[in-house]
C-alpha atoms as a PDB file:
ATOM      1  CA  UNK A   1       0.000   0.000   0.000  1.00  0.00           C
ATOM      2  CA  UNK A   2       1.292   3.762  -0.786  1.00  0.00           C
ATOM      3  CA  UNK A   3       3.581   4.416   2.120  1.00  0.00           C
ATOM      4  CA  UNK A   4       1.801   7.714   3.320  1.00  0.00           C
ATOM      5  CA  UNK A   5      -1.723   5.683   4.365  1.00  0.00           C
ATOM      6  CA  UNK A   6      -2.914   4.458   6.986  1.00  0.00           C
ATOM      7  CA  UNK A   7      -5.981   1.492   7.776  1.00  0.00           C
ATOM      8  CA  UNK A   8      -7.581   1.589  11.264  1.00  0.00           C
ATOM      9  CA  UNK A   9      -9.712  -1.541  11.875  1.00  0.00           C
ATOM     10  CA  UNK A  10     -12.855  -1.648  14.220  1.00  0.00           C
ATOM     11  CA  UNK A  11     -14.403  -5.339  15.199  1.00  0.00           C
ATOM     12  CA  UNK A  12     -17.619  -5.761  16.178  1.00  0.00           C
ATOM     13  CA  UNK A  13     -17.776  -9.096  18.084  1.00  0.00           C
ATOM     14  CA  UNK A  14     -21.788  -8.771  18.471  1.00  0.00           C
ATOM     15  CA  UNK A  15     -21.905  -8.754  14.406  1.00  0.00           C
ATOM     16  CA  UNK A  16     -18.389 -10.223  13.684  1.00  0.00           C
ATOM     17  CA  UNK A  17     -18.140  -6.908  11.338  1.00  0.00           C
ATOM     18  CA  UNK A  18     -15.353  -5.555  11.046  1.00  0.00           C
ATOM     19  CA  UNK A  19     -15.126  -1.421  10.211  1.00  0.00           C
ATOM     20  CA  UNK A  20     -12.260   0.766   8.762  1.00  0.00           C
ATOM     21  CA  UNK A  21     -10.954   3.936   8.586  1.00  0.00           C
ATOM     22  CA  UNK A  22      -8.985   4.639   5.437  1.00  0.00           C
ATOM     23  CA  UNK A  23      -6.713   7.629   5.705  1.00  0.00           C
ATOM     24  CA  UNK A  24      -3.865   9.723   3.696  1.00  0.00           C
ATOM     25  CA  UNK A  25      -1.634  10.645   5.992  1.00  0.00           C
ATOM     26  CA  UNK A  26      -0.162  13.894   4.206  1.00  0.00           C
ATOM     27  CA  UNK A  27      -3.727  15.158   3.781  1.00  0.00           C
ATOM     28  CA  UNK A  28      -5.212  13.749   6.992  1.00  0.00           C
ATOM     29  CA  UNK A  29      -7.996  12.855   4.552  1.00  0.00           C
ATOM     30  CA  UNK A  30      -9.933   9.761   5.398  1.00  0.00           C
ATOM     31  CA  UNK A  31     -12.617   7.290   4.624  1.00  0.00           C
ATOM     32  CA  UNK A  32     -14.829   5.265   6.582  1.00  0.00           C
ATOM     33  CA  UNK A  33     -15.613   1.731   5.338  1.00  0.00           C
ATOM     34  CA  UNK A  34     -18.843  -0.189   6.631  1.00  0.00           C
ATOM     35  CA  UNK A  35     -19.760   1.367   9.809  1.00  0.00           C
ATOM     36  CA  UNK A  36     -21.958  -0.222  12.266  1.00  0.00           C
ATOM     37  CA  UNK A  37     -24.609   1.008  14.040  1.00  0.00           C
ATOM     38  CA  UNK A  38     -25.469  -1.147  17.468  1.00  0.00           C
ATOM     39  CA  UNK A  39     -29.273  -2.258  17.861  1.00  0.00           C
ATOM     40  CA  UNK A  40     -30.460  -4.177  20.829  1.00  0.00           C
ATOM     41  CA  UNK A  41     -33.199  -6.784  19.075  1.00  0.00           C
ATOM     42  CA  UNK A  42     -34.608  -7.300  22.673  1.00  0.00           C
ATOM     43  CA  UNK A  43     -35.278  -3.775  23.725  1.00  0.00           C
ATOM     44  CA  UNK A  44     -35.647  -1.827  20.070  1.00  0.00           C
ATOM     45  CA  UNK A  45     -32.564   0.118  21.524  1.00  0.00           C
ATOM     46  CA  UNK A  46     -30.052   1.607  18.774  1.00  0.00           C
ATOM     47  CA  UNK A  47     -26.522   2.888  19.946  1.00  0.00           C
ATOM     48  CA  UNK A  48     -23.276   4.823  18.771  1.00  0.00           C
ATOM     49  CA  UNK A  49     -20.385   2.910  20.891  1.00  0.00           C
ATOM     50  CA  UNK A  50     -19.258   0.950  17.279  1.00  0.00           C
ATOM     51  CA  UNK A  51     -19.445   4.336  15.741  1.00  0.00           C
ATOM     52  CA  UNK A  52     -18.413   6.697  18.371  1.00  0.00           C
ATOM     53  CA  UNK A  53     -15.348   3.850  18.427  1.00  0.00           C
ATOM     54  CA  UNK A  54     -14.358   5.368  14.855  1.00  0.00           C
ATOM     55  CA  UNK A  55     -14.946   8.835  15.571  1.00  0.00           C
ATOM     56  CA  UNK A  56     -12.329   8.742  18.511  1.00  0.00           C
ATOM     57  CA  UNK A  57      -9.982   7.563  15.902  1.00  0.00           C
ATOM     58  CA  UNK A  58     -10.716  10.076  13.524  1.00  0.00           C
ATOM     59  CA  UNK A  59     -10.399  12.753  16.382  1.00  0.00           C
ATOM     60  CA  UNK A  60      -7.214  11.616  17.941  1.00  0.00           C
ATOM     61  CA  UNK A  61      -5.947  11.227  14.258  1.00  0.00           C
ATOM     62  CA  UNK A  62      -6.966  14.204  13.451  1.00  0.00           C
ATOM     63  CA  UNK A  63      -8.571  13.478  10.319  1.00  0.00           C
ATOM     64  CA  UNK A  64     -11.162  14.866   7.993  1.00  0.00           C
ATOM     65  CA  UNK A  65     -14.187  11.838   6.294  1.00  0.00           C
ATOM     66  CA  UNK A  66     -14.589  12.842   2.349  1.00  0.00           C
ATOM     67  CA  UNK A  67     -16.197   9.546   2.162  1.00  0.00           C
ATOM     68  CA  UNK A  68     -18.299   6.914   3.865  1.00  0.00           C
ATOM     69  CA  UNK A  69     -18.395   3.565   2.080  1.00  0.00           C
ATOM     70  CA  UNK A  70     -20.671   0.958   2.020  1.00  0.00           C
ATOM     71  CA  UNK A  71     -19.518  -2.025   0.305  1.00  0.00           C
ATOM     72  CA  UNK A  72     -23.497  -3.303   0.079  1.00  0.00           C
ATOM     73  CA  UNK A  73     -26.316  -2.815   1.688  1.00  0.00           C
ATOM     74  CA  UNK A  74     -26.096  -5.694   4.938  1.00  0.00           C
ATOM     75  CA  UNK A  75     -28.241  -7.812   6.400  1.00  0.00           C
ATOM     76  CA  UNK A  76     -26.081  -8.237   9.464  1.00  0.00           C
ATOM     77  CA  UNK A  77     -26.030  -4.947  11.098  1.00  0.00           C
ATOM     78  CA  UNK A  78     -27.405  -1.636  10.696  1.00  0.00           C
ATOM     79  CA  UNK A  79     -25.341   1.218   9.180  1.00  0.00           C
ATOM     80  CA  UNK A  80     -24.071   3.677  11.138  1.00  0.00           C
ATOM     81  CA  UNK A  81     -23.203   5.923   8.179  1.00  0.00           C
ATOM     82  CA  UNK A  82     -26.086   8.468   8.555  1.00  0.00           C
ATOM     83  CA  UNK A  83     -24.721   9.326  11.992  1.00  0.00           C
ATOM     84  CA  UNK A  84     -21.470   9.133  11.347  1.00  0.00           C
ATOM     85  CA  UNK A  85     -22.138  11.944   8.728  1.00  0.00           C
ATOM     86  CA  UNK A  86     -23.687  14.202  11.025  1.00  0.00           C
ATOM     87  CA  UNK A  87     -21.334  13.939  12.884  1.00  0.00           C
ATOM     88  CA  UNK A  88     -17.435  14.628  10.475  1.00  0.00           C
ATOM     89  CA  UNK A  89     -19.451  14.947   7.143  1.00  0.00           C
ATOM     90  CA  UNK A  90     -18.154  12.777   4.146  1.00  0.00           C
ATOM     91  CA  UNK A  91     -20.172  11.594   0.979  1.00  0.00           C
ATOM     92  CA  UNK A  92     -21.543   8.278   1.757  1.00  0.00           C
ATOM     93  CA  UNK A  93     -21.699   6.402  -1.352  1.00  0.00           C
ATOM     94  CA  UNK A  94     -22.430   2.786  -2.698  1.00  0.00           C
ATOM     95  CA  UNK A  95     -22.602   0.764  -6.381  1.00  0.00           C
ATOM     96  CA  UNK A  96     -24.965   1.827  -8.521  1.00  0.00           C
ATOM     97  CA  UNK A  97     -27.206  -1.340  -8.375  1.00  0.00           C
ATOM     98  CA  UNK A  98     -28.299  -0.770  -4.602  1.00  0.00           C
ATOM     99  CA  UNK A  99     -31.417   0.665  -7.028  1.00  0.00           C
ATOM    100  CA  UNK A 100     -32.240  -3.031  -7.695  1.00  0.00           C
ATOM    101  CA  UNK A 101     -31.765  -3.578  -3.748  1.00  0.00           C
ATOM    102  CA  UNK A 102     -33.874  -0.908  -2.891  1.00  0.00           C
ATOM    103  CA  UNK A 103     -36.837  -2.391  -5.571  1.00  0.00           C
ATOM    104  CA  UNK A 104     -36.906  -5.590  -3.398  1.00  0.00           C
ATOM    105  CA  UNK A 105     -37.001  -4.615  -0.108  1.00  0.00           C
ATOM    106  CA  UNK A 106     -39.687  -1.388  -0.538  1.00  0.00           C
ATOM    107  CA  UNK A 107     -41.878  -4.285  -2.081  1.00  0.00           C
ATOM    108  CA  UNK A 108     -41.514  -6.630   0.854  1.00  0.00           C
ATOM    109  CA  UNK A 109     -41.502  -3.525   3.435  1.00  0.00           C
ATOM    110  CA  UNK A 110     -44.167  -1.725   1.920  1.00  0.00           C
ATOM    111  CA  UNK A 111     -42.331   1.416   2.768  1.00  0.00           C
ATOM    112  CA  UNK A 112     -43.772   4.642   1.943  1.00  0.00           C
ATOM    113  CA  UNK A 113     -44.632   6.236  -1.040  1.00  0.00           C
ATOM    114  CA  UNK A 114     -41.861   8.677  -0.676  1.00  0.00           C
ATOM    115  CA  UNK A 115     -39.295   6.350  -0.657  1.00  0.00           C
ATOM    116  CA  UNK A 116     -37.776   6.033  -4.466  1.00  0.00           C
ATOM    117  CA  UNK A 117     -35.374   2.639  -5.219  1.00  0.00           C
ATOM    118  CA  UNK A 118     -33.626   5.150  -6.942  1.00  0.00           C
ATOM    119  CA  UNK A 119     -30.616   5.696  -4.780  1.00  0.00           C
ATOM    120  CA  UNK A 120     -31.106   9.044  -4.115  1.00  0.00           C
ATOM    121  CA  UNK A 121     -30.817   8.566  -0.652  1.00  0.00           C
ATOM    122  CA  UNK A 122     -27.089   8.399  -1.128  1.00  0.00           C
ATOM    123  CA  UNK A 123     -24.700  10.769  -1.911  1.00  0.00           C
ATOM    124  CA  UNK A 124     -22.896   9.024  -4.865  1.00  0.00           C
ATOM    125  CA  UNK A 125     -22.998   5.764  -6.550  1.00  0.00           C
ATOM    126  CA  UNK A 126     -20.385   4.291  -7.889  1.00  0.00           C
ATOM    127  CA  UNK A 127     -20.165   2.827 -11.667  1.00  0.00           C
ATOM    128  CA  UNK A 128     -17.344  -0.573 -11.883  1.00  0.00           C
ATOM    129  CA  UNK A 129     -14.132   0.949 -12.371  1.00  0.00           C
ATOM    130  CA  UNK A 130     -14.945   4.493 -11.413  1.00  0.00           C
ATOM    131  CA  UNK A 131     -11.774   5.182  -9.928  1.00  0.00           C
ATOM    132  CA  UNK A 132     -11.906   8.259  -6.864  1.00  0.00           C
ATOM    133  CA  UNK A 133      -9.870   9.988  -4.846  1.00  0.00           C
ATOM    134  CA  UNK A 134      -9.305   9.971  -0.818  1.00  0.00           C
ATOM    135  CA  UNK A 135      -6.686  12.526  -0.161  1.00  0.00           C
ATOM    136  CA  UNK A 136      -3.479  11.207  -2.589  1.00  0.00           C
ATOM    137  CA  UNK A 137      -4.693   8.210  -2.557  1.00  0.00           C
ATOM    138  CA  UNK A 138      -6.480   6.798  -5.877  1.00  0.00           C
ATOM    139  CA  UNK A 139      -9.270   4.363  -5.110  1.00  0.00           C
ATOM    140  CA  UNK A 140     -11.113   1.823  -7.648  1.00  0.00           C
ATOM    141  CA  UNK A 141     -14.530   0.751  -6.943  1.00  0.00           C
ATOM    142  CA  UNK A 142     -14.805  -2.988  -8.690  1.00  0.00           C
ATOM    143  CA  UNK A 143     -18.194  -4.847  -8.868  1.00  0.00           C
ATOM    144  CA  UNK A 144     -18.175  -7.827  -7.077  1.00  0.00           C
ATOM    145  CA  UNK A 145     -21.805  -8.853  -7.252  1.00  0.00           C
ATOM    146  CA  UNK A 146     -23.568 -12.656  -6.262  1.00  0.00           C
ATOM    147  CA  UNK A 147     -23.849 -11.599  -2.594  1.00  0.00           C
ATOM    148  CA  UNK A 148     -25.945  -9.334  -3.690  1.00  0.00           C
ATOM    149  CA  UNK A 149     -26.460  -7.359  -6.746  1.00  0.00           C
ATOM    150  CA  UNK A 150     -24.700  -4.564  -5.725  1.00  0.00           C
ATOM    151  CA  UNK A 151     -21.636  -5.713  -3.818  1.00  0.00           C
ATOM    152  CA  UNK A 152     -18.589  -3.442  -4.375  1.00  0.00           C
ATOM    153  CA  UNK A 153     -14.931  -3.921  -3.225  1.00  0.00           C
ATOM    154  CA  UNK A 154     -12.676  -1.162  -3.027  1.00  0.00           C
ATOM    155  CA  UNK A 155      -8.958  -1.221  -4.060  1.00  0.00           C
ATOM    156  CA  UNK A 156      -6.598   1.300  -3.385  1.00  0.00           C
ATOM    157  CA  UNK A 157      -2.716   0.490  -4.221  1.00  0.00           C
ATOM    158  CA  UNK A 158      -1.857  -2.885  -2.917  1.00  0.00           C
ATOM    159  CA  UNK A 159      -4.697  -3.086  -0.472  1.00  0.00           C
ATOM    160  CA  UNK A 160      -8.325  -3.877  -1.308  1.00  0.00           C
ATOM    161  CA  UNK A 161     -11.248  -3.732   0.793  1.00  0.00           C
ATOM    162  CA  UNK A 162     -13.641  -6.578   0.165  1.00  0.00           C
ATOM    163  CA  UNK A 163     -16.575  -6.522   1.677  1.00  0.00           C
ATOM    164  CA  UNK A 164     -19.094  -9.641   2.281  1.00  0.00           C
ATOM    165  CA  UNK A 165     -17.328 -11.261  -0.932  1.00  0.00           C
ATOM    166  CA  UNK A 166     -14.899 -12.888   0.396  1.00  0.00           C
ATOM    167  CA  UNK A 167     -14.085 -14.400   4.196  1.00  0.00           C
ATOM    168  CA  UNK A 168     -10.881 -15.208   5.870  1.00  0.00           C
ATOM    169  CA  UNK A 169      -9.420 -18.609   3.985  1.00  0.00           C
ATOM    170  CA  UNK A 170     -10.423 -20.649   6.751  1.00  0.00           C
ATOM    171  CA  UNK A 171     -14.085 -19.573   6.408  1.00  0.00           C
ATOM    172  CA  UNK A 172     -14.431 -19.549   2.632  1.00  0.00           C
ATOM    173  CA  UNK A 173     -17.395 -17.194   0.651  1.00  0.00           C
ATOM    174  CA  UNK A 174     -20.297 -15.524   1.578  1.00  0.00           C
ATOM    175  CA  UNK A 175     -24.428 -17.105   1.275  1.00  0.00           C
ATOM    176  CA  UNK A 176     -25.409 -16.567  -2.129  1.00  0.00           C
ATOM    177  CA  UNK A 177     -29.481 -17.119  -1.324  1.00  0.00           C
ATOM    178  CA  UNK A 178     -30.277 -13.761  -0.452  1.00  0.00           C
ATOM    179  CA  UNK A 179     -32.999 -11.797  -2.328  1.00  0.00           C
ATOM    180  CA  UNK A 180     -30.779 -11.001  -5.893  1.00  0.00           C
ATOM    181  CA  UNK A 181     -28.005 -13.045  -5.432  1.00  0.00           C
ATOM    182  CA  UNK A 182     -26.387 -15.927  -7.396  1.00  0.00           C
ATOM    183  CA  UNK A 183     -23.514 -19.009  -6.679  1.00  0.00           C
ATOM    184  CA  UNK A 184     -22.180 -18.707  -9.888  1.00  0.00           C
ATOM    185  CA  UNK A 185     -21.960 -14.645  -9.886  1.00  0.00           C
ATOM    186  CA  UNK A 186     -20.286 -15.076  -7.306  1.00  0.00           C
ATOM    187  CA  UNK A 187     -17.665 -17.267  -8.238  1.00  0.00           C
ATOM    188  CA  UNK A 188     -16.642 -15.495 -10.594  1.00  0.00           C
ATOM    189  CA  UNK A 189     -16.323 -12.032  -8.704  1.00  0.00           C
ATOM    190  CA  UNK A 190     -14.398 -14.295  -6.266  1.00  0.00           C
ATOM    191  CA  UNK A 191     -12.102 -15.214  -9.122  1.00  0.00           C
ATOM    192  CA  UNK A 192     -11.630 -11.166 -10.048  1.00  0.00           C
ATOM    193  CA  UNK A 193     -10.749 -10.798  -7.163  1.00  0.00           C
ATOM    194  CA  UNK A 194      -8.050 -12.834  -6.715  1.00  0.00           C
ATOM    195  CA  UNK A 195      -6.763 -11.856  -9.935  1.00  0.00           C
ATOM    196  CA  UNK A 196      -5.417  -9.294  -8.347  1.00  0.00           C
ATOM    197  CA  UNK A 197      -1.077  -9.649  -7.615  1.00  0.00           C
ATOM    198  CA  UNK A 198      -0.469 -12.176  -5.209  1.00  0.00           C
ATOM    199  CA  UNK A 199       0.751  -9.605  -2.523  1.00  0.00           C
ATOM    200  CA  UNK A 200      -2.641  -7.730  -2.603  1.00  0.00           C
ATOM    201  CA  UNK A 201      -3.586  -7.263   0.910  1.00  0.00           C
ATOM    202  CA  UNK A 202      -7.019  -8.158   1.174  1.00  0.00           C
ATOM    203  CA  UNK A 203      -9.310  -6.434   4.303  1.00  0.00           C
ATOM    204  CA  UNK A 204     -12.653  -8.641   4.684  1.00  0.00           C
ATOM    205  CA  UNK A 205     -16.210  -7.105   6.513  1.00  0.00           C
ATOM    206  CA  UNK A 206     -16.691  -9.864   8.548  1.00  0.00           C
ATOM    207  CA  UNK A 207     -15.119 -12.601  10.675  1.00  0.00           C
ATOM    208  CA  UNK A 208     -17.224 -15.655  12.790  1.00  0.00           C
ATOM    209  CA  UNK A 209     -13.756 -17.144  14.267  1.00  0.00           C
ATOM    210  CA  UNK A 210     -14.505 -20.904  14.834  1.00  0.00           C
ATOM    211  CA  UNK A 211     -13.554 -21.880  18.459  1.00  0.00           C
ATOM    212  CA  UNK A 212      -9.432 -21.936  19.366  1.00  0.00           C
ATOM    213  CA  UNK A 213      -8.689 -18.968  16.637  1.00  0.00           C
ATOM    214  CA  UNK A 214      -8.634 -15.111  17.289  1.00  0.00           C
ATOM    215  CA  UNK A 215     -10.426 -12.874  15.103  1.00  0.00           C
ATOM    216  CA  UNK A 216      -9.074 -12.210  11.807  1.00  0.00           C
ATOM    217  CA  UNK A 217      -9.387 -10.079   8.815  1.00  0.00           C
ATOM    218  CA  UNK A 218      -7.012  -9.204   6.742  1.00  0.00           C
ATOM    219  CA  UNK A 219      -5.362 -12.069   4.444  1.00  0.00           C
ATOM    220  CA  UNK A 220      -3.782 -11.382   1.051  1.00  0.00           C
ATOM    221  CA  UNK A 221      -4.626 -13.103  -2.450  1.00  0.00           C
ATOM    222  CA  UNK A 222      -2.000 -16.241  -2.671  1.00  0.00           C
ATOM    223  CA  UNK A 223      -3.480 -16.775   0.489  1.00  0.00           C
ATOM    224  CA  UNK A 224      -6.885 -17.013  -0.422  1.00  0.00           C
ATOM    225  CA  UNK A 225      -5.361 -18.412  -3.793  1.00  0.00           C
ATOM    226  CA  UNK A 226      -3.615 -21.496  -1.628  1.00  0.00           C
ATOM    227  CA  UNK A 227      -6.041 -22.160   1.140  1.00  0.00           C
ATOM    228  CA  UNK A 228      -9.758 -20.781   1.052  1.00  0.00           C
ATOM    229  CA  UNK A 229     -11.963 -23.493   1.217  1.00  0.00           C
ATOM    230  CA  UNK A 230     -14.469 -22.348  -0.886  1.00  0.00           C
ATOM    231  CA  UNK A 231     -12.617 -20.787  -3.761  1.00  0.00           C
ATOM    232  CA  UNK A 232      -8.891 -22.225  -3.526  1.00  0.00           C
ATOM    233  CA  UNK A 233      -7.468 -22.635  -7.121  1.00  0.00           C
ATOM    234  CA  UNK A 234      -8.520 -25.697  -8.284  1.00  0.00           C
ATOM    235  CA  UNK A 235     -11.973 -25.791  -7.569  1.00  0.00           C
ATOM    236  CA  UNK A 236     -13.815 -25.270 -10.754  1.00  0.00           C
ATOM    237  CA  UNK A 237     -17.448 -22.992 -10.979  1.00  0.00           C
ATOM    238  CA  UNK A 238     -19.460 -26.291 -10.599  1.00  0.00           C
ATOM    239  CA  UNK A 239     -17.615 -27.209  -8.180  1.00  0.00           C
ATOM    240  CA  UNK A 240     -18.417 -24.389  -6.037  1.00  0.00           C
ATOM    241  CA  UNK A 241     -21.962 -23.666  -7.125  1.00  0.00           C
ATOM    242  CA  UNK A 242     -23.055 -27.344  -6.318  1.00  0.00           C
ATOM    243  CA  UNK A 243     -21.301 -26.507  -2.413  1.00  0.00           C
ATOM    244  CA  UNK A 244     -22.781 -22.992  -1.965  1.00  0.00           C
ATOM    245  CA  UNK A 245     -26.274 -23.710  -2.658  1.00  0.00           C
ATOM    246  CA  UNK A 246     -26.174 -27.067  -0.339  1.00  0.00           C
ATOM    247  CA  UNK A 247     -25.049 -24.911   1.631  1.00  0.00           C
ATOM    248  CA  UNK A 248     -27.086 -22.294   1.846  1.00  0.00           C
ATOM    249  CA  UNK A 249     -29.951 -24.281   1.896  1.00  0.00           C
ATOM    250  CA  UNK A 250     -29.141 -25.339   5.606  1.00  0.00           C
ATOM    251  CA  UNK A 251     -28.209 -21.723   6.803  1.00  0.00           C
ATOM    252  CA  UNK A 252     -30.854 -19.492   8.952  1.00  0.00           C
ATOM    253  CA  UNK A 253     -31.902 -16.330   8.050  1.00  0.00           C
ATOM    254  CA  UNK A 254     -29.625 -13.701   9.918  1.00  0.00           C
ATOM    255  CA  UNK A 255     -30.412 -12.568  12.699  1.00  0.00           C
ATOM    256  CA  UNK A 256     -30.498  -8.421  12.307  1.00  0.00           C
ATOM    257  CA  UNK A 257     -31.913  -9.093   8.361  1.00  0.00           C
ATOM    258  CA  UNK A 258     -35.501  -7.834   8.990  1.00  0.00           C
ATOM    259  CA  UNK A 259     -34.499  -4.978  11.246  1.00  0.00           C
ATOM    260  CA  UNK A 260     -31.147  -4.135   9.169  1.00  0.00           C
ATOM    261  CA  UNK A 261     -32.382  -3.716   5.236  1.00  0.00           C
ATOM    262  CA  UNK A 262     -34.677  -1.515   6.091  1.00  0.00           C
ATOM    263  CA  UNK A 263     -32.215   0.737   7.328  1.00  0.00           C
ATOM    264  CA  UNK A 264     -29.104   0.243   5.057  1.00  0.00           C
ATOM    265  CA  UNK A 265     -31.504   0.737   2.212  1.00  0.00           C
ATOM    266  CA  UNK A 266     -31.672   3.976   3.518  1.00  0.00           C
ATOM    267  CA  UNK A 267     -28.103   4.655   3.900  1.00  0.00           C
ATOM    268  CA  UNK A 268     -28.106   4.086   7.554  1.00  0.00           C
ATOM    269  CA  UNK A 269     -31.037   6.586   8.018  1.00  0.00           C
ATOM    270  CA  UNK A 270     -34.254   5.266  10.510  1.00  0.00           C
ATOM    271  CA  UNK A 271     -37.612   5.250   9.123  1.00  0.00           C
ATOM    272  CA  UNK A 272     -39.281   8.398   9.447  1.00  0.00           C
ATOM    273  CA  UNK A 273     -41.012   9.366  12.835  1.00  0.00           C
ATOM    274  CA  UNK A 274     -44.985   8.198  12.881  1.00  0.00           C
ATOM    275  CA  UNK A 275     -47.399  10.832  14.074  1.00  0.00           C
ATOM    276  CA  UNK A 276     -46.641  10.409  17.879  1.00  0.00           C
ATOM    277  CA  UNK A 277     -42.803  11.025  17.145  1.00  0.00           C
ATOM    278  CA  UNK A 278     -41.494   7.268  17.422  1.00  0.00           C
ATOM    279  CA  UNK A 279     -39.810   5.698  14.364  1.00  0.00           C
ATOM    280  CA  UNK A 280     -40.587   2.047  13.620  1.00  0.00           C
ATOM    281  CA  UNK A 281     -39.434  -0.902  12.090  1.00  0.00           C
ATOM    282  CA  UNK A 282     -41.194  -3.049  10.289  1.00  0.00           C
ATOM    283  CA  UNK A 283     -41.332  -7.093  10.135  1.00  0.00           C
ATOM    284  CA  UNK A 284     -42.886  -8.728   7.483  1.00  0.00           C
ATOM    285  CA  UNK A 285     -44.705 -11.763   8.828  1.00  0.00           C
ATOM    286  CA  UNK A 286     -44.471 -14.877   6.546  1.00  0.00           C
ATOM    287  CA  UNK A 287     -42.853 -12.996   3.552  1.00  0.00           C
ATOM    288  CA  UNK A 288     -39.274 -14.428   3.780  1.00  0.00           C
ATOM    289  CA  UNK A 289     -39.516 -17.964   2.907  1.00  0.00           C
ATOM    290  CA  UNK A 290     -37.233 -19.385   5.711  1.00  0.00           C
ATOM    291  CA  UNK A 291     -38.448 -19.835   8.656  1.00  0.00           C
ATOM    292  CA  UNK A 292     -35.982 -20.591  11.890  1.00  0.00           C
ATOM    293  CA  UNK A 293     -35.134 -23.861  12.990  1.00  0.00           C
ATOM    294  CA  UNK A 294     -36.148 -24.269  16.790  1.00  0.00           C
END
């Protein structure tokens, strides 16, 4: 990575997210990668100690947001990136096909008339390939969809940020079954990926550390290339299409999905306020398709 930047990583052991702070350390200019907001399923409680985490950093560091990324819109947490712009500012931006993201989940929400699946509740969208800046530094947004449709990773120098595309070697790929997504997309945006030089640092969004290891995330393409067990050269398309959908078929639905789309769609903003000044969320009942095993 260009010698004058700096990554600051935040995990999120409630999530197993993990958040960054991209900065140019000439400039002091930063970005803020996949920030979470903390919601308390229980009580209906949000909270800013994930976020206010990051904003300590960026005060101590002394460092100004132009951007707040989203790599896709999760269905693990909620985003913190509405707050986290009212707070240092920054353009919070995501691919351009959250718009077919956005189409789904207004239909199974049956949110409000005013909201448009037009992406217009973010700042900026980015096109694959649109390259940007943060500070010095020169930063490529590639589309990695099959997650979703509108998965990007973000690659800046040697270093690229990754998002729900990937997972530490040891833990393979992400679920392919959500609303949009698709096996063999994803493949092969696994595969573009790791196209990248062998030396390419890579920084995943999420770690579930089975039981003996620490949390992890940041591994580097010959790596993955050698040893993820999903994706490892070698295993051909079919290959992995025939194991993701087996396995997706036994996985649960997460647990923060209904509460967490709703938002992100959003770009981390809460539904508006009803008439007696509370904001709710809503839960489909029956709409999903997969119910919890007891």
């Amino acid at each position: 990575m260009h010698s004058g930047s700096t990554i600051h990583a935040f995990f999120d052991r409630t999530t197993g997210t993990v958040s960054y702070v991209l900065s140019d350390d000439a400039s002091r200019s930063a970005a803020v990668i996949d920030p979470v907001l903390d919601f308390d399923y229980k009580s209906g409680c949000t909270a800013t100690r994930s976020a206010d985490a990051i904003l300590a950093c960026l005060q101590q560091n002394q460092l100004k947001v132009e951007w707040i990324l989203e790599t896709h819109a999760h269905a693990d947490h909620l985003s913190a990136a509405r707050y986290l712009q009212g707070q240092v500012g920054g353009r919070i931006a995501i691919g351009e096909h959250i718009r077919e993201v956005q189409a789904v989940f207004k239909r199974l929400y049956n949110l409000e008339k005013t909201f448009l699946p037009d992406g217009s509740q973010f700042d900026y969208l980015f096109r694959d390939g649109e390259t940007f800046r943060v500070g010095a530094l020169q930063v490529q947004a590639l589309l990695v969809p099959g997650h979703t449709p509108a998965d990007m990773a973000y690659l800046v120098d040697d270093v690229v940020f990754v998002g729900d595309t990937l997972f530490m070697p040891d833990l393979g790929s992400a679920r392919a079954d959500f609303p949009g997504g698709d096996a063999r997309v994803l493949y092969r945006s696994m595969r573009r990926l790791l196209e990248l030089p062998p030396a390419t640092r890579m920084f995943v969004c999420h770690d579930y550390p089975p039981p003996g290891r620490e949390a992890k995330w940041e591994t580097t393409v010959a790596e993955q290339r050698a040893h993820n067990i999903h994706v490892r050269d070698g295993i051909s398309e079919d290959e992995f299409v025939a194991m993701r959908q087996a396995r997706d078929a036994t996985l649960e639905v997460p647990t923060l999905i209904l509460p967490s789309l709703q938002v992100n769609v959003r770009a981390g903003q809460l539904p508006p306020v009803d008439d007696n000044g509370v904001a709710y969320l809503r839960i489909p009942l029956n709409a999903l398709g997969k119910p919890s095993r007891a």
